[in-house]
Protein backbone atom coordinates (compact mmCIF):
# COMPACT_ATOMS: atom_id res chain seq x y z
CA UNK A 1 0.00 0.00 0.00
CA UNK A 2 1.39 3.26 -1.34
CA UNK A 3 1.24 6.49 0.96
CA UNK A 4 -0.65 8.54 -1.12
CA UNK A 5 -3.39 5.65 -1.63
CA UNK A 6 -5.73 7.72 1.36
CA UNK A 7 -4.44 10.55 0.03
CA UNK A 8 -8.02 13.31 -0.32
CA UNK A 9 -8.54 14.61 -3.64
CA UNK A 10 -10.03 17.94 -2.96
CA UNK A 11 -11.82 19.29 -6.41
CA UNK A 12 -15.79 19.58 -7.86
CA UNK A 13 -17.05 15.90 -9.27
CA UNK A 14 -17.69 16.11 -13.34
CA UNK A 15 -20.61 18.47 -14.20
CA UNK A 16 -22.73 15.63 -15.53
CA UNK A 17 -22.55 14.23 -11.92
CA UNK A 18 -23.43 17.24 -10.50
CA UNK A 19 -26.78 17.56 -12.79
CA UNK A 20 -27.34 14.32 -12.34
CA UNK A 21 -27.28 14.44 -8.61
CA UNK A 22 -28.99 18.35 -8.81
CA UNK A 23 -31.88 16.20 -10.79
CA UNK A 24 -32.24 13.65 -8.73
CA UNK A 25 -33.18 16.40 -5.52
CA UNK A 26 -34.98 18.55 -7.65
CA UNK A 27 -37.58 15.40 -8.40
CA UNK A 28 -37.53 14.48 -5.09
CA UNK A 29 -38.43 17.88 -3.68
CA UNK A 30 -41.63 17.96 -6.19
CA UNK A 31 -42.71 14.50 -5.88
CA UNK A 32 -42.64 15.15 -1.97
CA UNK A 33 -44.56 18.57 -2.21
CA UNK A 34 -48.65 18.24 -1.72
CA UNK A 35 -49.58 21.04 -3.49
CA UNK A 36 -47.05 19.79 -6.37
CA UNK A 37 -48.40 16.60 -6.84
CA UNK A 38 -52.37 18.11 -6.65
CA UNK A 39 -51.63 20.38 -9.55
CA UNK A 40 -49.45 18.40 -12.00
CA UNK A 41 -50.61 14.74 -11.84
CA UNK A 42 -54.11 14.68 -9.29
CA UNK A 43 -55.69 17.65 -11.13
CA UNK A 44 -55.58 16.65 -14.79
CA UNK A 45 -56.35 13.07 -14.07
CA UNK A 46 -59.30 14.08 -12.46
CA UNK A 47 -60.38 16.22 -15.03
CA UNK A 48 -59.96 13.50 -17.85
CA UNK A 49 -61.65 11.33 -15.58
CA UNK A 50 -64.72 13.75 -15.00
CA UNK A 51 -65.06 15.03 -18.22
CA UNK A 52 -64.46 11.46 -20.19
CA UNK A 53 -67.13 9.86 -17.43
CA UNK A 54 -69.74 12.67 -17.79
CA UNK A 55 -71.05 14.37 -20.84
CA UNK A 56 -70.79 18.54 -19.62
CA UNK A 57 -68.92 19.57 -22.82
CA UNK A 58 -69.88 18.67 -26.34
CA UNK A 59 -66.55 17.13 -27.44
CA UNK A 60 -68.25 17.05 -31.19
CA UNK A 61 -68.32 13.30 -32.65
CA UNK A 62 -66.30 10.25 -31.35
CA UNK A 63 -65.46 9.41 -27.70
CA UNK A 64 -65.19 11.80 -25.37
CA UNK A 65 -62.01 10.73 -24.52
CA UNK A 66 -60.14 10.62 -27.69
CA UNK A 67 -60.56 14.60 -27.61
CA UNK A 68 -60.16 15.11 -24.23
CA UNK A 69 -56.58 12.77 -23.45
CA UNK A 70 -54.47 15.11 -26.13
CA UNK A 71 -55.78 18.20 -24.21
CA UNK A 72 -55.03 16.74 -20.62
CA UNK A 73 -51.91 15.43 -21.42
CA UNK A 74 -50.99 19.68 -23.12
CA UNK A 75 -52.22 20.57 -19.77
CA UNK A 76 -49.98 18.34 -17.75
CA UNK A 77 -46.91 19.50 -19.43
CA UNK A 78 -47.93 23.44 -18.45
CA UNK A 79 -48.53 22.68 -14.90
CA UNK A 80 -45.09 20.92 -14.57
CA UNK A 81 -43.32 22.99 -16.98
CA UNK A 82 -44.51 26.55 -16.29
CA UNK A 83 -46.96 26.64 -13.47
CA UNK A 84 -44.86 24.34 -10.45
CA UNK A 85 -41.65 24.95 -11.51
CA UNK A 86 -42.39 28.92 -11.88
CA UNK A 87 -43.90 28.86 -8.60
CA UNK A 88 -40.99 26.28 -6.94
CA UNK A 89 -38.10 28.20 -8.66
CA UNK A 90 -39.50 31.58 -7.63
CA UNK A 91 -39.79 30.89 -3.92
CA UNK A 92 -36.10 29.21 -4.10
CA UNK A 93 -34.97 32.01 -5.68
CA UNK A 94 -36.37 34.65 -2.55
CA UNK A 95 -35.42 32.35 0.27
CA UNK A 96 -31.49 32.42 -1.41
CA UNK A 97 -31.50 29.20 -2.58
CA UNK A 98 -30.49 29.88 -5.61
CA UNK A 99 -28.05 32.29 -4.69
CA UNK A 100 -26.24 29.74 -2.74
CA UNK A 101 -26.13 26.91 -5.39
CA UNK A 102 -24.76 29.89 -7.72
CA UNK A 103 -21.76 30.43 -5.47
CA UNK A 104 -20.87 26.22 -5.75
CA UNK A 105 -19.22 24.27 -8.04
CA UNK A 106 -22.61 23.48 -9.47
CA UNK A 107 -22.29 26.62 -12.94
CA UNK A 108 -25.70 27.89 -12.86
CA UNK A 109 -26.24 26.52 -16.65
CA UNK A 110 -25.66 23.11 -14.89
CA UNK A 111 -28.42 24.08 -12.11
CA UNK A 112 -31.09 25.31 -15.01
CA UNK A 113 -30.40 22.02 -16.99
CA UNK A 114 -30.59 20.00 -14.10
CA UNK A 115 -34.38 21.64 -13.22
CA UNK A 116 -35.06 21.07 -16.80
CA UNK A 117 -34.29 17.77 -16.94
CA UNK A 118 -36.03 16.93 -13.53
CA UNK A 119 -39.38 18.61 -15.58
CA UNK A 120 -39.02 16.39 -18.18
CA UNK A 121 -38.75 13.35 -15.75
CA UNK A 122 -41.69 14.19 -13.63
CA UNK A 123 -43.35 14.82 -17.37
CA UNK A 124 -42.52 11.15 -18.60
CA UNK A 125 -44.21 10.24 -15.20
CA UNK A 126 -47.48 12.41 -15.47
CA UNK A 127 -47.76 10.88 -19.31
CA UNK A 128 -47.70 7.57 -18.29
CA UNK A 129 -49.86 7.99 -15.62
CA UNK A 130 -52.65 9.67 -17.40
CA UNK A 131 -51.78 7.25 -20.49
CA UNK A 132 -53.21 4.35 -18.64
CA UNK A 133 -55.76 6.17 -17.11
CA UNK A 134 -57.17 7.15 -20.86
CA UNK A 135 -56.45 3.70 -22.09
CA UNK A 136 -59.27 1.82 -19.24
CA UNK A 137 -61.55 4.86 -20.08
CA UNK A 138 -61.26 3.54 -24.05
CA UNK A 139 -58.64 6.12 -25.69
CA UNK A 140 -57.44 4.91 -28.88
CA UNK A 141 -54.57 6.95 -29.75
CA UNK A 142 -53.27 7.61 -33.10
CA UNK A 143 -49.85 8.89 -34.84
CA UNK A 144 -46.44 8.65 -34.76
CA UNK A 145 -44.97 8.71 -30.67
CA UNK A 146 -42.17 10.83 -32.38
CA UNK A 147 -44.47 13.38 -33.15
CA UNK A 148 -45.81 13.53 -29.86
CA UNK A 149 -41.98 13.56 -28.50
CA UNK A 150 -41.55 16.48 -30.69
CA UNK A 151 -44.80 18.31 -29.25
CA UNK A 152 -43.83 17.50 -25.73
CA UNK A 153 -40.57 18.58 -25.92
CA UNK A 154 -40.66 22.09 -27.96
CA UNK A 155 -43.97 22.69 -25.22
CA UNK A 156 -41.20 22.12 -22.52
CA UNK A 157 -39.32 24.22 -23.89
CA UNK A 158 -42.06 26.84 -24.70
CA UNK A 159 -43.50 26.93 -21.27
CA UNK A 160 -40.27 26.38 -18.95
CA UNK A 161 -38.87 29.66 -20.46
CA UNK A 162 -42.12 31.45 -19.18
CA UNK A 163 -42.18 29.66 -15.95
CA UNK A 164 -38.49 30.68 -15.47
CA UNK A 165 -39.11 34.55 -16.74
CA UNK A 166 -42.00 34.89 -14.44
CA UNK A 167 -39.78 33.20 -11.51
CA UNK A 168 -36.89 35.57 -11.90
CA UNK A 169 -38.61 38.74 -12.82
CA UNK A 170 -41.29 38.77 -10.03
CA UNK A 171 -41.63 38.55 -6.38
CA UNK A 172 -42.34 35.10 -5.23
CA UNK A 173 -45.86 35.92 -3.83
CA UNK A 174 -46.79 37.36 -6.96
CA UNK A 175 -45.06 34.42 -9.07
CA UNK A 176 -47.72 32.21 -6.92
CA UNK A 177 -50.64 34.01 -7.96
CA UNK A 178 -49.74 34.42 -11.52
CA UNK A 179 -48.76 31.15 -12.02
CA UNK A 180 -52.12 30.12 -10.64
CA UNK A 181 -53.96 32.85 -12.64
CA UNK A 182 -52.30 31.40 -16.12
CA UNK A 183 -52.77 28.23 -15.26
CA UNK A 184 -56.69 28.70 -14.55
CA UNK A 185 -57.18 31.13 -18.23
CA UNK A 186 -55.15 28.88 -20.12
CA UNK A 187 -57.38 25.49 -18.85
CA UNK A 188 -60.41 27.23 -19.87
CA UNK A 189 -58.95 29.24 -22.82
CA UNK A 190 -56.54 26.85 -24.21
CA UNK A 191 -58.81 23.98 -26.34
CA UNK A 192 -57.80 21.61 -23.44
CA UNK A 193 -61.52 20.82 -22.12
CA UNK A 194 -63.73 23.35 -24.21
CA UNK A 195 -63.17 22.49 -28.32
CA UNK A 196 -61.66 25.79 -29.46
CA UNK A 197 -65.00 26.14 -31.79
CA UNK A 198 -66.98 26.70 -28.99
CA UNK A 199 -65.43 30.29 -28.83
CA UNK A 200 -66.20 33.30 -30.57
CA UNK A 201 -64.77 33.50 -34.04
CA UNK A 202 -62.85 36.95 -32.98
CA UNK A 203 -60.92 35.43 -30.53
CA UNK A 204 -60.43 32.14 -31.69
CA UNK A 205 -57.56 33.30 -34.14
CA UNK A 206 -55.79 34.84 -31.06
CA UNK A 207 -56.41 31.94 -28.68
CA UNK A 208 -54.96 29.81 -31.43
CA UNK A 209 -51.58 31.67 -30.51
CA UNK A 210 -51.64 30.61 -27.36
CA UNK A 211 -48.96 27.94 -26.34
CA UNK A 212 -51.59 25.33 -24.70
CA UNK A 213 -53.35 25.82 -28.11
CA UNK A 214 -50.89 24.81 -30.26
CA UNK A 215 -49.70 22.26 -27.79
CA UNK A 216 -52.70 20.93 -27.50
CA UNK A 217 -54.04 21.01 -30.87
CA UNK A 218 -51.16 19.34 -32.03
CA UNK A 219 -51.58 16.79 -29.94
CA UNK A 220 -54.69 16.46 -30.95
CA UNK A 221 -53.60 16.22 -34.77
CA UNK A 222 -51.24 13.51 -34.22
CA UNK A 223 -53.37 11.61 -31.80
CA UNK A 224 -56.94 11.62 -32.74
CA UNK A 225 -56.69 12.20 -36.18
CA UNK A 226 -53.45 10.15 -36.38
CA UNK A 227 -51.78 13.11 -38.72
CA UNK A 228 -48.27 13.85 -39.22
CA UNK A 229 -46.50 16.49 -37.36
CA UNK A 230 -48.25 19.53 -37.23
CA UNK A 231 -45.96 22.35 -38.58
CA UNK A 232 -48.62 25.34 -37.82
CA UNK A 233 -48.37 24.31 -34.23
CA UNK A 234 -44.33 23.52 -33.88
CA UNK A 235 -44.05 27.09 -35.14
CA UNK A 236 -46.03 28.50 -32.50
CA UNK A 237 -44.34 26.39 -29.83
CA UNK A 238 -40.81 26.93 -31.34
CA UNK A 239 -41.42 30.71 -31.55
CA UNK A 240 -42.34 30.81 -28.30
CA UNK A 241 -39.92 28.78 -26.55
CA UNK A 242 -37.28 31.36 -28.39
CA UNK A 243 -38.83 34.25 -26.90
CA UNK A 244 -39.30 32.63 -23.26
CA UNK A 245 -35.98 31.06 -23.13
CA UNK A 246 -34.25 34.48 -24.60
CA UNK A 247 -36.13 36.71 -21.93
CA UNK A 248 -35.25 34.78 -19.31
CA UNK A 249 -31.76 34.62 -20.12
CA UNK A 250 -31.47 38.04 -20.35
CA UNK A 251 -34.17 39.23 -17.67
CA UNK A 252 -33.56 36.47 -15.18
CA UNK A 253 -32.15 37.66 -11.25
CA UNK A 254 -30.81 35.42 -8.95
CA UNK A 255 -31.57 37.40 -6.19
């Protein structure tokens, strides 16, 4: 046995360590928060549940839940994406949280793509989730699943740049009743529950613009109507998830 073979080797592991391990807390933290859980996994499968079950909202022909999955599963990516990590990465951000894991060997690119990628986890878990929920209430998806990968991803992307603009441009009282606000106008507003005919033809050209529109209209494309990808709807998302992600780049304080 050598002398140096105890010897401490003082130094920062490997980034992709770091995310991994920064991921691995950052899904931990959300699967173990109530309020998380209610609004990204308990809420929408109740709601695809409800309205699949009872007939409230004239879904126009076919099952009610061949509409109604595409839309949930749009609205399950917000509330993870935008609405709980806005809210959780606004209230680290005013308790110094994030000023802290700024200061460590942890770059704060690293910390960003490590909350990313713990979205995108708790995402893949949501989808399943509500996946076999659909599936006993007699979905029948269509399409390709890369086209849905696509969707998912660029509406990630789309609404985890707003969710991180809001968190570091506002206090964190007022991220939590934004967040909520959005969350409740883009449900009703969005084509995730009410068909987007149902509105007024004035406004239906704007709501269109919306992110949960194209999200989950394009969705809805690829799975009901088993259509290719949807390139009206990836340029919304894409052009979004530009602007969000630039803004908060540029806009976004860390204390």
């Amino acid at each position: 046995m050598s002398a140096g073979t105890f010897t401490p080797r003082p130094g920062a592991a490997p980034v992709s360590r770091m995310i991994l391990a920064q991921t691995a807390l950052e899904t931990r933290m959300l699967l173990r928060n109530g309020e998380q859980l209610l609004l990204t996994v308990i809420i929408p499968a109740l709601l695809l549940v409800l309205f699949s079950a009872v007939d409230i909202v004239d879904t126009g022909a076919g099952k009610s839940v061949d509409f109604l999955a595409p839309g949930v599963l749009a609205l399950a990516v917000m509330s993870t994406a935008f609405t709980g990590q806005a809210i959780a990465t606004g209230f680290d951000r005013r308790y110094g949280v994030l000023k802290r894991l700024g200061a460590s060997p942890l770059p704060r690119w690293a910390l960003m793509a490590a909350k990313t990628l713990s979205v995108l986890v708790t995402e893949v878990l949501q989808i399943a989730l509500l996946t076999v929920i659909a599936l006993a209430l007699g979905w029948s998806p269509q399409g390709n699943p890369l086209s849905v990968a696509a969707l998912v991803l660029l509406g990630t992307a789309a609404f985890s740049g707003l969710g991180l603009l809001m968190a570091g441009t506002l206090r964190a009282e007022a991220t939590l009743a934004a967040a909520n606000l959005v969350f409740l106008l883009l449900l009703v507003g969005g084509g995730v529950i009410v068909p987007m005919e149902k509105f007024p033809e004035t406004v239906q050209s704007v709501l269109g613009l919306l992110p949960i529109s194209a999200l989950s209209d394009g969705l809805r494309e690829v799975l009901q109507h088993g259509a290719a990808l949807p390139w009206g709807d990836v340029a919304v998302l894409a052009a979004w998830a530009v602007l969000g992600l630039g803004a908060a780049a540029r806009l976004f304080r860390w204390e």
